[in-house]
C-alpha atoms as a PDB file:
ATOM      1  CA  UNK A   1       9.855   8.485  28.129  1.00  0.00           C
ATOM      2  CA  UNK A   2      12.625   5.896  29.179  1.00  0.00           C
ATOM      3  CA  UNK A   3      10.501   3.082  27.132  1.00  0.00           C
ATOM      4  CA  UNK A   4      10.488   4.996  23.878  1.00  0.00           C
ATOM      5  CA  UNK A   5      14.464   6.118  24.317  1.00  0.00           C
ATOM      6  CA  UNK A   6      15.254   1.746  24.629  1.00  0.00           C
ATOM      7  CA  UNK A   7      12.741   1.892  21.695  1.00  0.00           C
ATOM      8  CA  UNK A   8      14.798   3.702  19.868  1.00  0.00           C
ATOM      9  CA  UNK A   9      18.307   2.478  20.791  1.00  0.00           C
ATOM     10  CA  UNK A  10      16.935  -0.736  19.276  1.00  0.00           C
ATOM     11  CA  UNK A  11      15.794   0.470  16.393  1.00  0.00           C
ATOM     12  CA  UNK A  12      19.104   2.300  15.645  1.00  0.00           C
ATOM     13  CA  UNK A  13      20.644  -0.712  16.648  1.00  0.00           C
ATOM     14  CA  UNK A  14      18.856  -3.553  14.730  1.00  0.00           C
ATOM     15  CA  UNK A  15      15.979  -2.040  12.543  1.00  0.00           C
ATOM     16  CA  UNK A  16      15.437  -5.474  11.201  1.00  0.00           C
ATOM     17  CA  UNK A  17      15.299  -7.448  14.377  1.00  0.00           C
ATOM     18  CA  UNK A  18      13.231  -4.385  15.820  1.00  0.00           C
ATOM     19  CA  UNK A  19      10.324  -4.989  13.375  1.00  0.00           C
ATOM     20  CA  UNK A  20      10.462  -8.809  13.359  1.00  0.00           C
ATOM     21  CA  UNK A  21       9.686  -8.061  17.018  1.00  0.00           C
ATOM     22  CA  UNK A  22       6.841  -5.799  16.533  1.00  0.00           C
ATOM     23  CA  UNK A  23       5.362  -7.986  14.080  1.00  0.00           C
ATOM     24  CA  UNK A  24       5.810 -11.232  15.336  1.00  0.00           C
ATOM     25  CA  UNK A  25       6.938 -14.699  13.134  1.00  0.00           C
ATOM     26  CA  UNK A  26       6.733 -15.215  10.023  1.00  0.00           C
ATOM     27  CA  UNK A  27       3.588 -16.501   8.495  1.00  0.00           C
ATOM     28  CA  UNK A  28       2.961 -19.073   6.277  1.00  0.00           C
ATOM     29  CA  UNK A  29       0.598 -19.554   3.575  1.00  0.00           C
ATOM     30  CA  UNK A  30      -0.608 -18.880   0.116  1.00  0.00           C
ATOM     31  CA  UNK A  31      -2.723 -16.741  -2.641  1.00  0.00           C
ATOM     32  CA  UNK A  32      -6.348 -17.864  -1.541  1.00  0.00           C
ATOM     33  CA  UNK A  33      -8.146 -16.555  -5.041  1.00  0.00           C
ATOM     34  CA  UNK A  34      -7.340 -17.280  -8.964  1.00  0.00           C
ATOM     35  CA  UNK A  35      -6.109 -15.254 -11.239  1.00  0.00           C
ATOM     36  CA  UNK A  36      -9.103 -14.608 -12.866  1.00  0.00           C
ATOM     37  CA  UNK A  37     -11.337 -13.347  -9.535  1.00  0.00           C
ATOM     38  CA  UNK A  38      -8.294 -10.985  -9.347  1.00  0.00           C
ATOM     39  CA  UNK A  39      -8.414  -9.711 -12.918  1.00  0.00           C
ATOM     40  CA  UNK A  40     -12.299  -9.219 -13.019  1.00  0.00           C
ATOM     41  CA  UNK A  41     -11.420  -6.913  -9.764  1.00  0.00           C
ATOM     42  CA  UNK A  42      -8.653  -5.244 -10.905  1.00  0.00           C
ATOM     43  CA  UNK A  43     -10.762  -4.236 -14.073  1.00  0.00           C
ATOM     44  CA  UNK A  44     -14.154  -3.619 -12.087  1.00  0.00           C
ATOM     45  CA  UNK A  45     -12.100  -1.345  -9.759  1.00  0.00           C
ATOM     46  CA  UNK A  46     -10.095   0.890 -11.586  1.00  0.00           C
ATOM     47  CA  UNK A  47     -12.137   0.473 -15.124  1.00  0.00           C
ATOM     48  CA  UNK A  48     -12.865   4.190 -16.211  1.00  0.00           C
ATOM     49  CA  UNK A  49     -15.862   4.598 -19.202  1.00  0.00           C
ATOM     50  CA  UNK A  50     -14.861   8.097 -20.237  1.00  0.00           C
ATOM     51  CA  UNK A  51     -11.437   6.715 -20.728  1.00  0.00           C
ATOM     52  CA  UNK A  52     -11.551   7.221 -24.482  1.00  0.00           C
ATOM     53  CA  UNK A  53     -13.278  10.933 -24.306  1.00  0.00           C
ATOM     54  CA  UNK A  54     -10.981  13.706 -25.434  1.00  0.00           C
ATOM     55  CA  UNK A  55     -10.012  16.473 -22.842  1.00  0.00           C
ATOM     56  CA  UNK A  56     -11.052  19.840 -23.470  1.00  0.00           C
ATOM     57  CA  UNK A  57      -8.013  22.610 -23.140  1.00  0.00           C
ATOM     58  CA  UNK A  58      -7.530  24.383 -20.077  1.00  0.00           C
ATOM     59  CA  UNK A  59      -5.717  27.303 -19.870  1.00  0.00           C
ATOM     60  CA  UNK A  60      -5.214  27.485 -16.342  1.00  0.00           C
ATOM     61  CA  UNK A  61      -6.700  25.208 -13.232  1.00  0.00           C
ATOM     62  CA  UNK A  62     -10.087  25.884 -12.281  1.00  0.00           C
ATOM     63  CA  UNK A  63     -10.455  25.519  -8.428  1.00  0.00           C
ATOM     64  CA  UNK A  64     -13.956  25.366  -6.878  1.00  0.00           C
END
């Protein structure tokens, strides 16, 4: 319980300093993949088919 109060009292005190603690230094270092691997992921990921298909009405929600 005493841990988590000090915990805490830092936080308030020096949120930034509190989480550069937690998460140690800063890393270095750079994008690994090209744009394009990212793009054809992106797409394959959140690429819908019925995208263009019209929505029927709904009058009110229809729970299972």
């Amino acid at each position: 319980m005493e841990r988590t109060n000090k915990e805490r009292a830092a936080f308030i005190a020096n949120p930034y300093k509190f989480t550069k603690s937690l998460l140690g230094e800063e890393r270095g270092g750079g994008i690994q993949s090209y744009k394009k691997e990212v793009a054809q992921h992106l797409r394959k990921v959140h690429y819908d088919p019925e995208r263009a298909q019209t929505l029927r009405s709904c009058d009110h929600p229809q729970f299972p």
